[in-house]
C-alpha atoms as a PDB file:
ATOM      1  CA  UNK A   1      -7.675-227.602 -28.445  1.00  0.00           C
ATOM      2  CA  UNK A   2      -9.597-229.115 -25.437  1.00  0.00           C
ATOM      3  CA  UNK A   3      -8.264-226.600 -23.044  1.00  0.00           C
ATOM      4  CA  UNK A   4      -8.382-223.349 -25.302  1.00  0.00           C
ATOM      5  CA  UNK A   5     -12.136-224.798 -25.117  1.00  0.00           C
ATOM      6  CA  UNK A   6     -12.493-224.734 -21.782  1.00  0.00           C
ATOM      7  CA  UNK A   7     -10.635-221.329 -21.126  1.00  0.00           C
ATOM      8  CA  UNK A   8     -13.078-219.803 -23.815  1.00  0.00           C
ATOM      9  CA  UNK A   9     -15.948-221.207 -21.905  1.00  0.00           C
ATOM     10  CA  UNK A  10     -14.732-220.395 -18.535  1.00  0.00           C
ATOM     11  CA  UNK A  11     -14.599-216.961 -19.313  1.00  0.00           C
ATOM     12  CA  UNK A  12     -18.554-216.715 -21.092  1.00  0.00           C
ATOM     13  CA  UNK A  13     -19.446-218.580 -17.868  1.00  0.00           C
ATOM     14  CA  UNK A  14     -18.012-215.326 -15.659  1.00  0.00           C
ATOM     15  CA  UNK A  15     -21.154-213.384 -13.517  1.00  0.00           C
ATOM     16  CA  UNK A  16     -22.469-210.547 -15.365  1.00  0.00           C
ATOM     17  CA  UNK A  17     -22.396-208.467 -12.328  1.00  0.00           C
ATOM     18  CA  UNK A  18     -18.947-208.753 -11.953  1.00  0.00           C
ATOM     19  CA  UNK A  19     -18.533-206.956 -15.264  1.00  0.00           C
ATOM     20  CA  UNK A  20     -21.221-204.175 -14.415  1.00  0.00           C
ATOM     21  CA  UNK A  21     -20.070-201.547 -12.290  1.00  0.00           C
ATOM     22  CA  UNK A  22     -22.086-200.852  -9.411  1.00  0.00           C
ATOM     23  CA  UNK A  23     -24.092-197.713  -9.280  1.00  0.00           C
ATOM     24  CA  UNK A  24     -21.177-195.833  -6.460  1.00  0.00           C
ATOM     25  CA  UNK A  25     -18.610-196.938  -9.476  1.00  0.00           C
ATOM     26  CA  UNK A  26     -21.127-195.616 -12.539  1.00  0.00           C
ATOM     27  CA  UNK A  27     -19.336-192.108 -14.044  1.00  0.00           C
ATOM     28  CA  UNK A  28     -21.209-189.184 -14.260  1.00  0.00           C
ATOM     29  CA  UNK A  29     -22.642-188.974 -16.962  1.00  0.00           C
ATOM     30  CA  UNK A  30     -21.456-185.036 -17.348  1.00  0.00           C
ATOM     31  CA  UNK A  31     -17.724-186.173 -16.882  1.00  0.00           C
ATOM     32  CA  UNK A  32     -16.093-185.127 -14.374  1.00  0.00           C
ATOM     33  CA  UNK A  33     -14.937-181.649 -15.720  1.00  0.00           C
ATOM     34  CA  UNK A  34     -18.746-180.722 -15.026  1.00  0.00           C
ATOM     35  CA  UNK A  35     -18.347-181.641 -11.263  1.00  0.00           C
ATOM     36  CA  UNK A  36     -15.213-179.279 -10.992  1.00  0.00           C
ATOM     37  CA  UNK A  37     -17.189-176.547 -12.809  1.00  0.00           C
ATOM     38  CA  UNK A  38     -20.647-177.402 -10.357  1.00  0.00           C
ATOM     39  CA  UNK A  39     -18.112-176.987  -7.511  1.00  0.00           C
ATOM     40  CA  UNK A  40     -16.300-173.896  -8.317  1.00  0.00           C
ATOM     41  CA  UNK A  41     -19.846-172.178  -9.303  1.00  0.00           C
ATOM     42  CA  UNK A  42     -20.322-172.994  -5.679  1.00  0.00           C
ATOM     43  CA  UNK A  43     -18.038-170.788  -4.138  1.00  0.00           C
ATOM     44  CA  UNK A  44     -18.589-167.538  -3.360  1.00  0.00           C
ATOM     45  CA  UNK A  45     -17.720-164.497  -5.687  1.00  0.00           C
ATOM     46  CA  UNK A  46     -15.144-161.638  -4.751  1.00  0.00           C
ATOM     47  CA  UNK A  47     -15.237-158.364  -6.282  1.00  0.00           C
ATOM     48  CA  UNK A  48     -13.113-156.536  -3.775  1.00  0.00           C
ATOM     49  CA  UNK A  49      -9.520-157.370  -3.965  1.00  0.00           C
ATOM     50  CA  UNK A  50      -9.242-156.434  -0.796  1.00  0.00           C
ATOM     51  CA  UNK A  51     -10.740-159.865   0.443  1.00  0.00           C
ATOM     52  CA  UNK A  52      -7.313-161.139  -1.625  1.00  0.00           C
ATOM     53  CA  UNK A  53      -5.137-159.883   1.347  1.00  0.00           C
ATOM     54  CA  UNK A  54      -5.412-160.920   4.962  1.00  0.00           C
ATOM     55  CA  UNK A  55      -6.444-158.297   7.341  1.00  0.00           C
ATOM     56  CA  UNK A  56      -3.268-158.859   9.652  1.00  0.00           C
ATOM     57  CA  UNK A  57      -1.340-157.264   6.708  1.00  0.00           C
ATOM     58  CA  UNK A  58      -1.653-153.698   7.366  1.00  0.00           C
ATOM     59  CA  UNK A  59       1.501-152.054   5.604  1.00  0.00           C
ATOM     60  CA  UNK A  60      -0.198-154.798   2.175  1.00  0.00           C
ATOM     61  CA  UNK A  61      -3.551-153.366   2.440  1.00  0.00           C
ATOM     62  CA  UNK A  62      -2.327-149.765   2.680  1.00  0.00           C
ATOM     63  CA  UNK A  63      -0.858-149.827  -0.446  1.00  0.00           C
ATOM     64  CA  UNK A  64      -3.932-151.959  -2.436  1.00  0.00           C
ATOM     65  CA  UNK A  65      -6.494-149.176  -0.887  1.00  0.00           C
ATOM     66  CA  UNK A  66      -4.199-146.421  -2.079  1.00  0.00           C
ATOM     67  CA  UNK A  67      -3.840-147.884  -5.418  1.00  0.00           C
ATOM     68  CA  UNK A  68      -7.393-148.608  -6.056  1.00  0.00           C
ATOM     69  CA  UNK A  69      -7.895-144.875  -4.729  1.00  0.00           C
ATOM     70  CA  UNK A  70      -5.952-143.806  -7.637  1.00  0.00           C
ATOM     71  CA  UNK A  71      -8.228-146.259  -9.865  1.00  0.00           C
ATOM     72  CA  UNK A  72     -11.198-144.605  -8.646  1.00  0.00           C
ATOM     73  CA  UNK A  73      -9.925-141.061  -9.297  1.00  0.00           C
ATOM     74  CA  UNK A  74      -8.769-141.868 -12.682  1.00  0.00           C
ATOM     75  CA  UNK A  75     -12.404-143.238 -13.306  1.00  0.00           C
ATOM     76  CA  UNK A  76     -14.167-140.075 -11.910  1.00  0.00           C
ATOM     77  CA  UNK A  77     -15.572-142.069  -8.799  1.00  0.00           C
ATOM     78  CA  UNK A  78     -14.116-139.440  -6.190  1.00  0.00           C
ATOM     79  CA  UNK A  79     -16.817-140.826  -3.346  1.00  0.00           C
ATOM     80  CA  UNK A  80     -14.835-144.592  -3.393  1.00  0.00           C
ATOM     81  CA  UNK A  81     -11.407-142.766  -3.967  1.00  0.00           C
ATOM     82  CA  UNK A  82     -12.454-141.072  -0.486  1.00  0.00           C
ATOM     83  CA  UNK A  83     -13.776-144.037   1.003  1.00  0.00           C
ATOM     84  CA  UNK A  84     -10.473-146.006  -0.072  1.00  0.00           C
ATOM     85  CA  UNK A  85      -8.322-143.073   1.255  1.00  0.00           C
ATOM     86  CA  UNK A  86      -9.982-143.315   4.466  1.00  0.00           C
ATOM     87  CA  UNK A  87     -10.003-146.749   4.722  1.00  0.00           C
ATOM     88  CA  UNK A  88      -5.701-146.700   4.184  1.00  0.00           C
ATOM     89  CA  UNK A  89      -5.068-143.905   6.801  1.00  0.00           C
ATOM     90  CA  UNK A  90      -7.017-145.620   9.120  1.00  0.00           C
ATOM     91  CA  UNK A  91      -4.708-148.080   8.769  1.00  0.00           C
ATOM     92  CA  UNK A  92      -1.874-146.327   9.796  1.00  0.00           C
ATOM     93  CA  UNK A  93       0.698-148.877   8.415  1.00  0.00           C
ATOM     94  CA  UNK A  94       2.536-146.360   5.640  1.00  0.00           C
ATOM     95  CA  UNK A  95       5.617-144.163   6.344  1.00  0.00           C
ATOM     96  CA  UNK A  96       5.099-140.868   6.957  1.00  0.00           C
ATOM     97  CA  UNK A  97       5.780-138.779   3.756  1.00  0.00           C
ATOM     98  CA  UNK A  98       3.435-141.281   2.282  1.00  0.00           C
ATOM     99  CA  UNK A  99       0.666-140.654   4.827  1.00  0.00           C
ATOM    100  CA  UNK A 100       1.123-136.736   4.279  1.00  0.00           C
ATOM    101  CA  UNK A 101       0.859-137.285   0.528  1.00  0.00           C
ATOM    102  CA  UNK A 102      -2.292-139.373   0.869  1.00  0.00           C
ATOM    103  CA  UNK A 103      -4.019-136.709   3.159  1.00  0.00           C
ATOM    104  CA  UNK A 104      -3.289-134.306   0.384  1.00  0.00           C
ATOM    105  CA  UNK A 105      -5.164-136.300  -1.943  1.00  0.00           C
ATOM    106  CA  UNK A 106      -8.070-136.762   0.446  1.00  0.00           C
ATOM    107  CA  UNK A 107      -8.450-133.295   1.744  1.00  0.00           C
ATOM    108  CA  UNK A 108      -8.557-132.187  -1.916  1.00  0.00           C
ATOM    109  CA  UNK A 109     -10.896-134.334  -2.212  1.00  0.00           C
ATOM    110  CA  UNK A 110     -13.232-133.370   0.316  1.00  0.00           C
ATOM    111  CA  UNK A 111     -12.863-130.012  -1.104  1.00  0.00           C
ATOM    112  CA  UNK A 112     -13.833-130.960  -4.006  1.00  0.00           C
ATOM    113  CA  UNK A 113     -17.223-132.952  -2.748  1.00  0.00           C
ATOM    114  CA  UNK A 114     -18.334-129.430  -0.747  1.00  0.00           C
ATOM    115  CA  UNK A 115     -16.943-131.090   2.417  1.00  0.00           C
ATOM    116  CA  UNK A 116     -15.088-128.035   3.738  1.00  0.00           C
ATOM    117  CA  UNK A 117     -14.651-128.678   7.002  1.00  0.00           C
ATOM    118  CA  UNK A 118     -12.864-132.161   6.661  1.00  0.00           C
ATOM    119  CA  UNK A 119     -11.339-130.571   4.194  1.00  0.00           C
ATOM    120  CA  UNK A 120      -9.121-128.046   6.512  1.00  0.00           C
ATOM    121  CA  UNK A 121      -8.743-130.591   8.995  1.00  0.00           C
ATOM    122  CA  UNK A 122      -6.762-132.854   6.542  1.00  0.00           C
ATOM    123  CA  UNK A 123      -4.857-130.613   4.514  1.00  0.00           C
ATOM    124  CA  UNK A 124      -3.700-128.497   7.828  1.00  0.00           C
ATOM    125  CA  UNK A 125      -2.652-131.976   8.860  1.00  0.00           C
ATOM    126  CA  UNK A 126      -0.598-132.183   5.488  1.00  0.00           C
ATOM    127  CA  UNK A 127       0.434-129.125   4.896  1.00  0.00           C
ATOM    128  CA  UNK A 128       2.041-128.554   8.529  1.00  0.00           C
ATOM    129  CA  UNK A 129       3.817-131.787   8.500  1.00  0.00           C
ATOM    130  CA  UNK A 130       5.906-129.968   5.630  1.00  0.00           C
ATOM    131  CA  UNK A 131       4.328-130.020   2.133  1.00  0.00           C
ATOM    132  CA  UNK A 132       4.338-126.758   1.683  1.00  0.00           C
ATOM    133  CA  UNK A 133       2.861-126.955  -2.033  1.00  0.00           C
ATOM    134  CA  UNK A 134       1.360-123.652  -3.310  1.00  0.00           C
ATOM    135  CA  UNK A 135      -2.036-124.977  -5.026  1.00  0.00           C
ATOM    136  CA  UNK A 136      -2.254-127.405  -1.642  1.00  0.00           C
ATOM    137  CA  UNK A 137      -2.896-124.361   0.362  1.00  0.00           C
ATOM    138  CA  UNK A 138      -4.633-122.557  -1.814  1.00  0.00           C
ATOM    139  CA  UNK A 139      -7.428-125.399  -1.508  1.00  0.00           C
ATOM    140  CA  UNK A 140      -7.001-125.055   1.883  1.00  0.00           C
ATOM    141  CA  UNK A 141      -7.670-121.341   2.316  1.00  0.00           C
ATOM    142  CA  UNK A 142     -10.763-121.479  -0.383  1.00  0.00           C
ATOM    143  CA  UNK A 143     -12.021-124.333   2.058  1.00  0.00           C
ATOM    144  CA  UNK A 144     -11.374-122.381   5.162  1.00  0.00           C
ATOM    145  CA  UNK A 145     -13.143-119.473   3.718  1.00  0.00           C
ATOM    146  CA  UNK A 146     -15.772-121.758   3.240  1.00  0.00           C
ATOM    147  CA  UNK A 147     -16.602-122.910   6.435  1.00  0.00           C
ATOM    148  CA  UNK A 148     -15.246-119.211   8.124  1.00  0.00           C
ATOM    149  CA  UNK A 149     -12.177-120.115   9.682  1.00  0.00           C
ATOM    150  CA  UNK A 150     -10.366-116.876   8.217  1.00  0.00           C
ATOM    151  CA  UNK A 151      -7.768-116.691  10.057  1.00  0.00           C
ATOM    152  CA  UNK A 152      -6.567-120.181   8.785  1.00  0.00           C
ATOM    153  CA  UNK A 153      -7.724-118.921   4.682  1.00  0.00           C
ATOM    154  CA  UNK A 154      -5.447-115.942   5.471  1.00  0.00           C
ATOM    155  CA  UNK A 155      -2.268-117.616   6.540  1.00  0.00           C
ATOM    156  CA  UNK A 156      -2.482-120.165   3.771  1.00  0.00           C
ATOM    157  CA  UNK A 157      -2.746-117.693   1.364  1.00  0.00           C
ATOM    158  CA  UNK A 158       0.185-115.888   2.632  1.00  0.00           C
ATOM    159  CA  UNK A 159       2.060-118.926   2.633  1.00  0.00           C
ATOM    160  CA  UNK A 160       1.218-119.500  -0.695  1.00  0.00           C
ATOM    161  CA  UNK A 161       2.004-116.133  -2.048  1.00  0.00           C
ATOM    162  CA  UNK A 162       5.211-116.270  -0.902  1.00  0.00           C
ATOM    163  CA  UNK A 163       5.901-119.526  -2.783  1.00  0.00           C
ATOM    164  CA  UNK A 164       5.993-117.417  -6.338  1.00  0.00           C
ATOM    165  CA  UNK A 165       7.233-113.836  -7.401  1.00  0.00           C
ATOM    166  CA  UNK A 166       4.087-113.563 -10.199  1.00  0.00           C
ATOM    167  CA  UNK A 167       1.185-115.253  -8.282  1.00  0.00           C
ATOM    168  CA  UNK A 168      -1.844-115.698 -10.120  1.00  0.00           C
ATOM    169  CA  UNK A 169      -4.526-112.888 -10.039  1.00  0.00           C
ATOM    170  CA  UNK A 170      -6.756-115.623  -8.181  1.00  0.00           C
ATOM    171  CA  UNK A 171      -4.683-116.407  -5.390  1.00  0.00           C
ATOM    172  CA  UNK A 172      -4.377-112.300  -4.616  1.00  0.00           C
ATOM    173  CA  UNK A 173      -8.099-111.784  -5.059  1.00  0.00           C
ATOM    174  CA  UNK A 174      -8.615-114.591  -2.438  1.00  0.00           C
ATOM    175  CA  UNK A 175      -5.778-113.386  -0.328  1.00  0.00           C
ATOM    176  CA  UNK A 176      -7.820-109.916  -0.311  1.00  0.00           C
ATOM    177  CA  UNK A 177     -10.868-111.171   0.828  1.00  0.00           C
ATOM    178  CA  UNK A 178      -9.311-113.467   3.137  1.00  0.00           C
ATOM    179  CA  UNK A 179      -7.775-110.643   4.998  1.00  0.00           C
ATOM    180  CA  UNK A 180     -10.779-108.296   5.187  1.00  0.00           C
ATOM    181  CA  UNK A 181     -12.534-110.639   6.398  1.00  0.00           C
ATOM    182  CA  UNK A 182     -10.029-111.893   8.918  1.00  0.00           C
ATOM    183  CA  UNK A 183      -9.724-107.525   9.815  1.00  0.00           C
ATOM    184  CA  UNK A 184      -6.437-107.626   8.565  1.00  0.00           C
ATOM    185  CA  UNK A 185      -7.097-104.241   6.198  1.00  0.00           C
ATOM    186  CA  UNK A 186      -3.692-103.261   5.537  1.00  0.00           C
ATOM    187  CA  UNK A 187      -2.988-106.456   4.404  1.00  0.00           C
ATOM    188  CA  UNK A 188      -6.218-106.523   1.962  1.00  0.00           C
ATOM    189  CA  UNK A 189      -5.057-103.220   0.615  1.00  0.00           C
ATOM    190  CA  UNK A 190      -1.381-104.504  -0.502  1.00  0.00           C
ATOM    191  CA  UNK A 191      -2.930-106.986  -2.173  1.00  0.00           C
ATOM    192  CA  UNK A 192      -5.733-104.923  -3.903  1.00  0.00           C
ATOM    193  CA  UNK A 193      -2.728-102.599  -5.015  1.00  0.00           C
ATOM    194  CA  UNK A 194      -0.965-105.342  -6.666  1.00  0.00           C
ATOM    195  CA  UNK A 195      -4.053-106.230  -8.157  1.00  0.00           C
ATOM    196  CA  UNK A 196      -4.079-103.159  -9.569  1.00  0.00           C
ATOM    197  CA  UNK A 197      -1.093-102.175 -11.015  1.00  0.00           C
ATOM    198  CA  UNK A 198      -1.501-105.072 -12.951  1.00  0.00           C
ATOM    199  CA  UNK A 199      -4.721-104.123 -14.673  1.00  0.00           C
ATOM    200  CA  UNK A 200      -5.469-100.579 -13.982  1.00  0.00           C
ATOM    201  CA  UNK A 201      -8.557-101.179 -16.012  1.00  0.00           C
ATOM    202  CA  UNK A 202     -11.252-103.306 -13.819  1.00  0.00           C
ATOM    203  CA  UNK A 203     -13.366-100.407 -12.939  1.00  0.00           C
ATOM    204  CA  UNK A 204     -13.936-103.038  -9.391  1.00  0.00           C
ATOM    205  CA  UNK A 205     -10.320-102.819  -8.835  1.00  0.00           C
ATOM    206  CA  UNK A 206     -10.818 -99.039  -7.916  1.00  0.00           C
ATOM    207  CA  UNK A 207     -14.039 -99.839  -6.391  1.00  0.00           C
ATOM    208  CA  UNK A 208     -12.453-102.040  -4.163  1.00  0.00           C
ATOM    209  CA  UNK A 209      -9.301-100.421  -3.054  1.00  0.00           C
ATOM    210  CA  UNK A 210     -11.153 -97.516  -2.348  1.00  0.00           C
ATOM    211  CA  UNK A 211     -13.764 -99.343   0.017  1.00  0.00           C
ATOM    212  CA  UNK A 212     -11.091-100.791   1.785  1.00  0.00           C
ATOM    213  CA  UNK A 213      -9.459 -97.482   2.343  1.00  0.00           C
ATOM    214  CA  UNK A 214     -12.107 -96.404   3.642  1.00  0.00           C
ATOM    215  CA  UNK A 215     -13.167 -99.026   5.725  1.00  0.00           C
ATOM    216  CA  UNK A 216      -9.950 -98.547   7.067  1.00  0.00           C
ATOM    217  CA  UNK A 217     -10.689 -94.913   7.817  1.00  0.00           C
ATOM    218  CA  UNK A 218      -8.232 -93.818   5.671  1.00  0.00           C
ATOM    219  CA  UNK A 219     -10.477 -91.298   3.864  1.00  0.00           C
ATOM    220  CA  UNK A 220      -7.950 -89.249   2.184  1.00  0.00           C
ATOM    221  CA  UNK A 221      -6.730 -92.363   0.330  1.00  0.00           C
ATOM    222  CA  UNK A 222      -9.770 -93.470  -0.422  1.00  0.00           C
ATOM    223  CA  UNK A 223     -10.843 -90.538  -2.147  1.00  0.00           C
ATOM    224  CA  UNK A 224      -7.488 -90.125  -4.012  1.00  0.00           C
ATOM    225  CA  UNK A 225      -7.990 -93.802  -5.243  1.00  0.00           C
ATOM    226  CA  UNK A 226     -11.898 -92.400  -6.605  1.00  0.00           C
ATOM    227  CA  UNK A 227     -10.262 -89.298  -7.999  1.00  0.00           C
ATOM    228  CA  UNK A 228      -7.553 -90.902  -9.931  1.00  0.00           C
ATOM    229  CA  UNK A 229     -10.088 -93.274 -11.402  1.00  0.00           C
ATOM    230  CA  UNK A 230     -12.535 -90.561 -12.414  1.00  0.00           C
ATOM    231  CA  UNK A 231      -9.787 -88.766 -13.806  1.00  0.00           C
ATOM    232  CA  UNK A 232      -8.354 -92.221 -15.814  1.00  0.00           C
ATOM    233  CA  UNK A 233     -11.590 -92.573 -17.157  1.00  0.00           C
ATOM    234  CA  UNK A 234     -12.176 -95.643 -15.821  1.00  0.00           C
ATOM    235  CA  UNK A 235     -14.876 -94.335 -13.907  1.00  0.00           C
ATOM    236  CA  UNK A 236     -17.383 -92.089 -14.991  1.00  0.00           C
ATOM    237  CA  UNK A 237     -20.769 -91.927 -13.492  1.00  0.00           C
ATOM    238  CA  UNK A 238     -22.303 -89.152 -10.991  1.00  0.00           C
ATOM    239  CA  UNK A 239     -22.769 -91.431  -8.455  1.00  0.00           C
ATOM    240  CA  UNK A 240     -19.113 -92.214  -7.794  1.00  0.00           C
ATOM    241  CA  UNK A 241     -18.853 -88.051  -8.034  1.00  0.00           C
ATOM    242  CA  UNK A 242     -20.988 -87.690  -4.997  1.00  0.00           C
ATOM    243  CA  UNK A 243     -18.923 -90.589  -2.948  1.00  0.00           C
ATOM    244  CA  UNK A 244     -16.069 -88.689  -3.896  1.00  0.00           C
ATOM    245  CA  UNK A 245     -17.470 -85.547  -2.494  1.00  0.00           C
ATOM    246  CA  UNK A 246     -18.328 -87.365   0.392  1.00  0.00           C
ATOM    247  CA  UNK A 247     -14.927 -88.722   1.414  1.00  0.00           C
ATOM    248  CA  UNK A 248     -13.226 -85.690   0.655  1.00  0.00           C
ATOM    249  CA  UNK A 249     -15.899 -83.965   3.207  1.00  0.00           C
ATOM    250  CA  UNK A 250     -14.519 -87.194   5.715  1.00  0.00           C
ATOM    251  CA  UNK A 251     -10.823 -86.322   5.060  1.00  0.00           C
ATOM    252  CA  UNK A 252     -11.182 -82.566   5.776  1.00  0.00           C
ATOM    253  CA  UNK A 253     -11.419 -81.198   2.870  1.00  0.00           C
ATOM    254  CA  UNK A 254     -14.692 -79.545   1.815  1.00  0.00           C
ATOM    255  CA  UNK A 255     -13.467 -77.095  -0.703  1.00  0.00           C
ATOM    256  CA  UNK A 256     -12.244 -79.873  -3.162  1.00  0.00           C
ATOM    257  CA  UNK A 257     -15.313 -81.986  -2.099  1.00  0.00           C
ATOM    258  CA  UNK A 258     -17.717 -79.032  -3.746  1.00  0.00           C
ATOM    259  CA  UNK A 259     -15.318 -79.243  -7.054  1.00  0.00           C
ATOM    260  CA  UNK A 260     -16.821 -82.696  -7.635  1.00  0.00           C
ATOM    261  CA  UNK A 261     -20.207 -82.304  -6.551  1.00  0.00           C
ATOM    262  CA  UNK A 262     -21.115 -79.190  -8.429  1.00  0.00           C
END
């Protein structure tokens, strides 16, 4: 009994600070979840997953920009799927077909933003490394058209045309005015003829084949073209009677001229 005393008594007499912990030992009073969260609100925020992948790792980062590219085109955002495109060719870490595809995508792009003449430059870089895809050089030749390199709209279209046995009417109306304007006129006038047996209705069909005719010099034809549309119906007005007298006065024949004129 004594000693049970004595241990009770020994224990009461103990120094309070011994059972107080110090203020360096004292727990924050937020826990210590709080401090993780105060220290990971200290860090720095990333929004670009690029930041995610060392620089070093060219072939890695290729791939990310070209995938967010495709994010940004899906979302309409065609200025960052340009700046993402560039970013990846720069990079020059992917295979080739891959590179070729991805200057597709950019120079279709450009085209697309009104900037024609990075436009060619890319997609003659694709397109002569071997995709030879039909709508890829139509883009092309509307872009070289753009920015006057004619000579370039007119080879892409031919290219293109000779992809397909039914082209679209488009692709033959741009061929057309690629080659006049390139001074290839026998080349405009296939074209405008295929054009027109198509739809011999388009009164500017007519029009057209017969300008180039006779821009060509090639009066006789051109006047045949007028005369076949007056008679058709298609055309009906005085004013096209008088050009008609006209070119048949160029081709050498006045008497048939004054038929139309009187």
């Amino acid at each position: 009994m004594i000693r049970a005393l004595l241990l009770v008594a020994g224990l009461t007499l103990l120094p309070v600070h011994a059972q107080t912990p110090t203020a360096r030992e004292r727990v924050d009073p937020e826990g210590p979840y709080r401090s993780q969260v105060r220290v990971l609100d200290e860090l720095p925020e990333t929004t670009d997953p690029l930041d995610q992948v060392d620089q070093t790792q060219g072939y890695a980062r290729a791939l990310l920009l070209r995938q967010l590219a495709s994010q940004a085109i899906a979302a309409g955002d065609n200025e960052a799927a340009i700046d993402r495109l560039e970013q990846a060719l720069s990079l020059q870490s992917l295979a080739p077909l891959a590179t070729h595809q991805m200057q597709a995508n950019l120079g279709q792009l450009y085209a697309a933003a009104g900037r024609y003449d990075e436009a060619v430059a890319t997609l003659t870089s694709a397109v002569t490394s071997g995709l030879q895809d039909a709508q890829l050089l139509m883009v092309l030749a509307t872009s070289a058209l753009q920015t006057g390199q004619y000579e370039i709209a007119l080879e892409s279209v031919r290219e293109a045309l000779g992809t397909s046995n039914n082209p679209p009417a488009d692709w033959l109306e741009t061929g057309v005015y690629s080659a006049w304007q390139a001074g290839d006129l026998n080349t405009a006038i296939g074209w405008q003829r295929q054009l027109l047996d198509r739809d011999g209705n388009k009164e500017k069909a007519w029009r057209r084949l017969a300008a180039l005719y006779s821009e060509n010099e090639r009066y006789g034809m051109a006047a045949a073209t007028l005369t076949a549309a007056l008679q058709s119906g298609v055309i009906a007005d005085d004013q096209t009677r008088l050009q008609l007298g006209n070119l048949l006065q160029r081709a050498g024949t006045p008497a048939i001229a004054a038929t139309w004129v009187a």
